[in-house]
Protein backbone atom coordinates (compact mmCIF):
# COMPACT_ATOMS: atom_id res chain seq x y z
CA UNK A 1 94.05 -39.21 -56.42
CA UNK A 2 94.67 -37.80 -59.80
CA UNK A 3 98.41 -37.30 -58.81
CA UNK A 4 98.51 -40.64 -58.40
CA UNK A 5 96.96 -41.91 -61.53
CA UNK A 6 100.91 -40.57 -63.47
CA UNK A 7 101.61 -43.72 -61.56
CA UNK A 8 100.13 -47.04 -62.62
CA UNK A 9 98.33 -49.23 -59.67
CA UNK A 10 101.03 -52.10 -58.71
CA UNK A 11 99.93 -55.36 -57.27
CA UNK A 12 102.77 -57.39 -55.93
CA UNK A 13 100.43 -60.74 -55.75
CA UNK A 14 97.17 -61.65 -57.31
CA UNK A 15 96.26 -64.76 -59.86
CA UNK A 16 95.16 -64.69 -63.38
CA UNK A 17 94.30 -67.34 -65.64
CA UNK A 18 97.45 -67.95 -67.94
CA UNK A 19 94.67 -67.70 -70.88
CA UNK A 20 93.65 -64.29 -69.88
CA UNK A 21 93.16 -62.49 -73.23
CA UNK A 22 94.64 -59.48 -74.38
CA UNK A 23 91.32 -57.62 -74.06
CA UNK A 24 91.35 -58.64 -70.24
CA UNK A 25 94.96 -57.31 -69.82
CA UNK A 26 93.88 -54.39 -71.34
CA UNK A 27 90.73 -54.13 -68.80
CA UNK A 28 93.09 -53.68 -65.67
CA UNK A 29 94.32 -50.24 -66.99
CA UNK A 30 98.32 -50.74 -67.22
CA UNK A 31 98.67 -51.77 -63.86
CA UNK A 32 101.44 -54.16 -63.01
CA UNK A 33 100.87 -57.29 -61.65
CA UNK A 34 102.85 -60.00 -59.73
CA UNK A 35 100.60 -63.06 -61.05
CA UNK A 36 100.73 -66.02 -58.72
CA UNK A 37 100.54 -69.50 -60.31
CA UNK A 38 99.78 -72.18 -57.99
CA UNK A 39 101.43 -75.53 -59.84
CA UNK A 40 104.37 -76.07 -61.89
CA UNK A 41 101.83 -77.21 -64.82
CA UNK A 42 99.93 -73.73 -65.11
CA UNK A 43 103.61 -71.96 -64.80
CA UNK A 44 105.16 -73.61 -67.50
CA UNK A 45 101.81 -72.42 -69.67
CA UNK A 46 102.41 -68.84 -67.94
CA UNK A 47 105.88 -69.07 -69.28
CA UNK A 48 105.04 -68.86 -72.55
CA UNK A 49 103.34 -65.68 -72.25
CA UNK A 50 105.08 -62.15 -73.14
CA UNK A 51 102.79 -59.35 -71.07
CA UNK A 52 104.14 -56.01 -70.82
CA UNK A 53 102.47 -55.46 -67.55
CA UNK A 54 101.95 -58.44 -65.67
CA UNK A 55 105.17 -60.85 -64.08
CA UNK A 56 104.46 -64.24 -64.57
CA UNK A 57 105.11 -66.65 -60.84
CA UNK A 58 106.55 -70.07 -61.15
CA UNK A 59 104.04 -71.65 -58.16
CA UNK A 60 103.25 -74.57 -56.15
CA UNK A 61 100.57 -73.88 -54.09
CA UNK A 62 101.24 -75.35 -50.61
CA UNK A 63 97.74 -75.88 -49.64
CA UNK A 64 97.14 -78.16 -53.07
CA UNK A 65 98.97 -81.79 -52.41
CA UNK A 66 99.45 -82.03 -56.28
CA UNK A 67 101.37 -79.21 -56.68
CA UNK A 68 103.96 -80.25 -53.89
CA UNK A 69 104.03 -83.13 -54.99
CA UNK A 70 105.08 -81.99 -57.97
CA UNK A 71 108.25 -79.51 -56.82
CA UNK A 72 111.58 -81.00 -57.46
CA UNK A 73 115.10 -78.96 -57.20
CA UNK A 74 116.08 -79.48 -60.88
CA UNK A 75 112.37 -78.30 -61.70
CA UNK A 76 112.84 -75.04 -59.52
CA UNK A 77 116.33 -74.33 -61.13
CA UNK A 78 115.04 -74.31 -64.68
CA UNK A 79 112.03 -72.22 -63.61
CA UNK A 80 114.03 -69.78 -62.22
CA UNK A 81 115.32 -68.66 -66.27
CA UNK A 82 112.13 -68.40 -67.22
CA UNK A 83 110.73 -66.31 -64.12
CA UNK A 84 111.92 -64.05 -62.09
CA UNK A 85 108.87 -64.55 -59.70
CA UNK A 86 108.87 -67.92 -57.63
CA UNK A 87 104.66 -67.99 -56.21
CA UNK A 88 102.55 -69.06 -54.63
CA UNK A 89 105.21 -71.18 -52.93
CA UNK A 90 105.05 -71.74 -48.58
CA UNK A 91 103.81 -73.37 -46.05
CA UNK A 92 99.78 -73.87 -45.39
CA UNK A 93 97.90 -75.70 -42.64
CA UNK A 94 95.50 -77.62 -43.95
CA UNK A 95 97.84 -80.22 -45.40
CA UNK A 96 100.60 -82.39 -43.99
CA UNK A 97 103.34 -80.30 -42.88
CA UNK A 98 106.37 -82.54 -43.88
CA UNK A 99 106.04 -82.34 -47.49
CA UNK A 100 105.62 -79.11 -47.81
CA UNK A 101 108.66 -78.16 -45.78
CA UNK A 102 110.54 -80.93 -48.63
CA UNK A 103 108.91 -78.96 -51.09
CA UNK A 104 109.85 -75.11 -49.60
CA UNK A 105 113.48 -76.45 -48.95
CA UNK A 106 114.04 -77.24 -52.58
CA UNK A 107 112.46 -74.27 -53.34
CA UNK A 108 114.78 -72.41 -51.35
CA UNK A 109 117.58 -74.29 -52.29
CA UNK A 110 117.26 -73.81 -56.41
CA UNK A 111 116.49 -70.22 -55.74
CA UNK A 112 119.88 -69.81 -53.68
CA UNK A 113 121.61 -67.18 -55.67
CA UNK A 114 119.01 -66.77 -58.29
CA UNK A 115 117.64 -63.58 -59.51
CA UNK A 116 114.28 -63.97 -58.28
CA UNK A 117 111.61 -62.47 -56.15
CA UNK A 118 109.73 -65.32 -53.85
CA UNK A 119 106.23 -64.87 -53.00
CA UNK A 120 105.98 -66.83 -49.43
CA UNK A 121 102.44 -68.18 -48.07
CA UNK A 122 102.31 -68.89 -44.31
CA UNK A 123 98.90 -69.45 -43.57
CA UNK A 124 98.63 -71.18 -39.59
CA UNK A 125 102.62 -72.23 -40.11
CA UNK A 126 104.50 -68.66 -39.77
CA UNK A 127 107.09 -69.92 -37.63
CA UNK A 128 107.83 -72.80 -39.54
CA UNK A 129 107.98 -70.34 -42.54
CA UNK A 130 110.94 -68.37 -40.80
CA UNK A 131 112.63 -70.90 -40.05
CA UNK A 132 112.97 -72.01 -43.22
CA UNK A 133 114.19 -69.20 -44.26
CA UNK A 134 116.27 -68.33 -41.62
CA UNK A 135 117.60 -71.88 -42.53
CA UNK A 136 117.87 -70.87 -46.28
CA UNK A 137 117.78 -67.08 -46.62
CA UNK A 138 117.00 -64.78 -49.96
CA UNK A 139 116.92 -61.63 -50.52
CA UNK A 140 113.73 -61.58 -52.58
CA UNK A 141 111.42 -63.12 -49.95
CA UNK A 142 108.51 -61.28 -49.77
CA UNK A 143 105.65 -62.63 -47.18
CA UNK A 144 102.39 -62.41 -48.74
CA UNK A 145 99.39 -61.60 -46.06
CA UNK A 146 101.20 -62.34 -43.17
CA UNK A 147 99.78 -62.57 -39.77
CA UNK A 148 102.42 -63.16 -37.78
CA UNK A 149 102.72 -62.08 -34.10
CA UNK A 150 104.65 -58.75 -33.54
CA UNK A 151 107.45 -60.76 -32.43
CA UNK A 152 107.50 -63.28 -36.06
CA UNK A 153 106.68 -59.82 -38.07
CA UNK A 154 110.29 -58.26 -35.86
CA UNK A 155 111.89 -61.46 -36.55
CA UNK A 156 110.81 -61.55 -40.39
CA UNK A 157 112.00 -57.58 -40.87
CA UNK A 158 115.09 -58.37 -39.32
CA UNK A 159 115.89 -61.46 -42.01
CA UNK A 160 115.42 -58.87 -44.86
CA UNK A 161 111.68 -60.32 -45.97
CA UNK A 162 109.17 -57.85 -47.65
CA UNK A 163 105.67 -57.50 -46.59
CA UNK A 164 102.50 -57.05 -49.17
CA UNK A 165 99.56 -56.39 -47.86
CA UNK A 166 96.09 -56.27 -48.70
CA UNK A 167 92.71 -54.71 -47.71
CA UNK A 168 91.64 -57.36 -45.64
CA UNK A 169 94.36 -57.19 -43.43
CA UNK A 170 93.26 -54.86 -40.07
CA UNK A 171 95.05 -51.17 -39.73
CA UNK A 172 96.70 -52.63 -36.89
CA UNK A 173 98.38 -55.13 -38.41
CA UNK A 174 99.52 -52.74 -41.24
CA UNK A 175 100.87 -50.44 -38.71
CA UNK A 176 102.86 -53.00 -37.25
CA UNK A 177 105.23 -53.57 -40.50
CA UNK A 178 107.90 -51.06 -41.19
CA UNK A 179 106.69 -48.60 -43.60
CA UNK A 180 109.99 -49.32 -46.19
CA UNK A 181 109.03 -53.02 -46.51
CA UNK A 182 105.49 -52.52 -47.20
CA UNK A 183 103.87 -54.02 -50.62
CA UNK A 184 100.43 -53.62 -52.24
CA UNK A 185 98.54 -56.38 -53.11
CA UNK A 186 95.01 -57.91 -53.93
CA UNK A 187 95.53 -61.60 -53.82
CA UNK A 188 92.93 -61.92 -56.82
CA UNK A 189 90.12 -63.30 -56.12
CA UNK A 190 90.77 -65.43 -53.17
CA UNK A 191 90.01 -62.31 -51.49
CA UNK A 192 87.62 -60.25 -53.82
CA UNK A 193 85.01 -59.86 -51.37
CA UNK A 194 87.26 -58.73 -48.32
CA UNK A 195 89.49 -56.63 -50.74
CA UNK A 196 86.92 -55.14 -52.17
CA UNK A 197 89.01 -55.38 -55.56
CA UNK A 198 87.54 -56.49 -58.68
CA UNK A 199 90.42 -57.10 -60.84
CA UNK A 200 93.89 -57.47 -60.07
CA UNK A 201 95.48 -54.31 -59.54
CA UNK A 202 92.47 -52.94 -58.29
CA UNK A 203 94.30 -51.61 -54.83
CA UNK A 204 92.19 -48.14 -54.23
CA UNK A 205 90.75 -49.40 -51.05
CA UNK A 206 93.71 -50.70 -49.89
CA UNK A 207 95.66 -47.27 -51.09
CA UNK A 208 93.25 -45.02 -49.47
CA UNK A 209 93.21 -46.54 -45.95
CA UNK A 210 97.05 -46.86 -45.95
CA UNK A 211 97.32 -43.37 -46.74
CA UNK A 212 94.67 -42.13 -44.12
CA UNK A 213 96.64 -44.63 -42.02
CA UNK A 214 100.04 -43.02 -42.36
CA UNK A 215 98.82 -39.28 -42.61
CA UNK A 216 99.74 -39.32 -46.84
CA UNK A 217 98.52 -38.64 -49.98
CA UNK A 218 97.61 -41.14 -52.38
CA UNK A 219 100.47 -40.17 -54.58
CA UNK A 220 102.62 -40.58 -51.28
CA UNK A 221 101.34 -43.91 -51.22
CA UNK A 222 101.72 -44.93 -54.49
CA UNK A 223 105.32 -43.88 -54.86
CA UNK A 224 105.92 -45.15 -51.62
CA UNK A 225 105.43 -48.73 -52.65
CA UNK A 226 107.41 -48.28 -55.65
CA UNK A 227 110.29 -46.94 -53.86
CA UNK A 228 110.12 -49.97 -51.48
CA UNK A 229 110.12 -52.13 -54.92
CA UNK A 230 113.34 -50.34 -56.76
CA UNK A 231 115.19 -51.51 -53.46
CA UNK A 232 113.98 -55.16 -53.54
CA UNK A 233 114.63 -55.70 -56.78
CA UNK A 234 118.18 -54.12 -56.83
CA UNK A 235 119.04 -55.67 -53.74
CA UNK A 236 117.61 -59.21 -54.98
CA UNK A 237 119.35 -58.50 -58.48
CA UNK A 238 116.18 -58.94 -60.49
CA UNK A 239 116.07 -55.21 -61.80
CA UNK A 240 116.66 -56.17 -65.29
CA UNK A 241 114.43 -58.94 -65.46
CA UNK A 242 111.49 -56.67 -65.33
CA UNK A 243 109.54 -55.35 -67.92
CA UNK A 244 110.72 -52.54 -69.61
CA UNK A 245 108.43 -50.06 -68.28
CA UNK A 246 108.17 -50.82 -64.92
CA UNK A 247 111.95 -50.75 -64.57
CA UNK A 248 111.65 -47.19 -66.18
CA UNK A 249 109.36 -46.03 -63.55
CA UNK A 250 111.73 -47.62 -60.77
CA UNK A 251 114.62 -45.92 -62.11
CA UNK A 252 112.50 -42.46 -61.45
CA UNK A 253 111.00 -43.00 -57.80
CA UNK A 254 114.12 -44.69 -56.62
C-alpha cells in the first residue's frame, strides 16, 4: 500500500455538502473527488466554490421530483461553463418514468458537444438508460453503480460508457466490466455502511478487493484507474478543465 499512497485516492462519485469547510477538505487527505449534486439549486451554490481537489457536478437527482422538475435545456447549457461534471443526472424507479426521460433528454441534448463528464444513475431503469443514450450519445458517460445484466453491461461498453464502481457492488459484477473502463467510487454516504467508507475518497476496501480480484498490487490498482481516467477525459475533451494537479498526475500515468 505505501506505493500507492505517491498516488492520491480518486473517487469518481460521492456527495458533499457545497458548505463543506476547508478543514473538512483538508480531512479527506488530497484525494480527488467527483462531488455529485443532486438539484440545479445546490449546483449553482457548488459553482461558486474553487477546491483544488474536489470537481464540482451540476445534478438533478432523478429519484427527487423537484429536481426534474427543475432541468430545462437552456439551464443545462449554461451549467455546462461552469462544470465540467453533469451528476447525479439518470433515470430512477421510484418516480414516474416520463419526466425523467424529458429531463435526461435535455440533459443529453445541452451536453451534446460539451466538454463534460456525465455521471448516469440507472437504478431499476438500465435499459431505458441506454437507450437514451444510444439515442443521444457522449463520450463522457460514465454509469455510476450499474447493475445491468451482462448483456446491458456488453451493450453499455460497446457505446463507449465508463463504469465506477464501488464496494458494495459483488466481485462478480466487477469482473464482468472490462478492466480499461473501470472507475473508483464511494457514492458518499448513500452507501457508507455497505462501502465501508467514511469520507469520500475513502476507497481502500474497494482498492484492496479489486486488486485481490485482478491478481494486482494496490499501486496497480491505483494507477490503473487513473490511466482509465487520462483516456476519458482526453477522449471527452475535458482534460483542461481539471484541476491543475490532477491533470499533472494524468499527464504521468497516461
Amino acid at each position: 500500500m505505501s506505493q500507492a499512497r505517491n498516488l492520491p485516492r480518486l473517487d469518481c462519485h460521492a456527495h458533499i455538502a457545497s458548505d463543506v469547510t476547508p478543514a473538512q477538505v483538508k480531512a479527506l487527505g488530497g484525494a480527488f473527488v467527483f462531488a455529485m449534486t443532486r438539484s440545479p439549486a445546490e449546483a449553482r451554490i457548488a459553482a461558486r466554490r474553487t477546491d483544488g481537489t474536489i470537481i464540482w457536478g451540476y445534478g438533478a437527482h432523478p429519484g427527487i421530483r423537484t429536481s426534474i422538475a427543475a432541468v430545462t435545456t437552456a439551464g443545462v447549457r449554461a451549467a455546462t461553463q461552469a462544470h465540467m461534471l453533469i451528476g447525479e443526472v439518470g433515470l430512477d424507479q421510484s418516480t414516474a418514468l416520463a419526466p425523467q426521460q424529458t429531463a435526461l433528454d435535455s440533459i443529453l441534448d445541452a451536453c451534446h458537444q460539451q466538454p463534460v463528464l456525465i455521471s448516469l444513475h440507472s437504478t431499476g431503469r438500465t435499459p431505458e438508460l441506454l437507450d437514451a443514450l444510444e439515442r443521444r450519445p457522449h463520450p463522457g458517460a460514465i454509469l455510476h453503480w450499474f447493475n445491468g445484466t451482462v448483456s446491458e453491461i456488453q451493450r453499455a461498453a460497446e457505446l463507449g460508457c465508463y463504469f465506477s464502481v464501488n464496494a458494495a457492488m459483488s466481485d462478480k459484477r466487477m469482473s464482468l466490466i472490462p478492466q480499461d473502463r473501470i472507475l473508483p467510487e464511494t457514492d458518499f454516504p448513500s452507501s457508507r455502511r455497505s462501502t465501508k467508507a467514511r469520507l469520500p475518497g475513502d476507497t481502500g476496501t474497494l482498492e484492496s478487493r479489486f486488486a485481490a480480484l485482478h491478481a494486482a498490487s494496490s499501486f496497480e490498482t491505483r494507477q490503473l484507474w487513473y490511466q482509465n481516467l487520462a483516456v476519458l477525459v482526453r477522449r471527452s475533451g475535458t482534460y483542461r478543465r481539471l484541476p491543475i494537479a490532477l491533470q499533472q498526475i494524468l499527464a504521468t500515468t497516461s
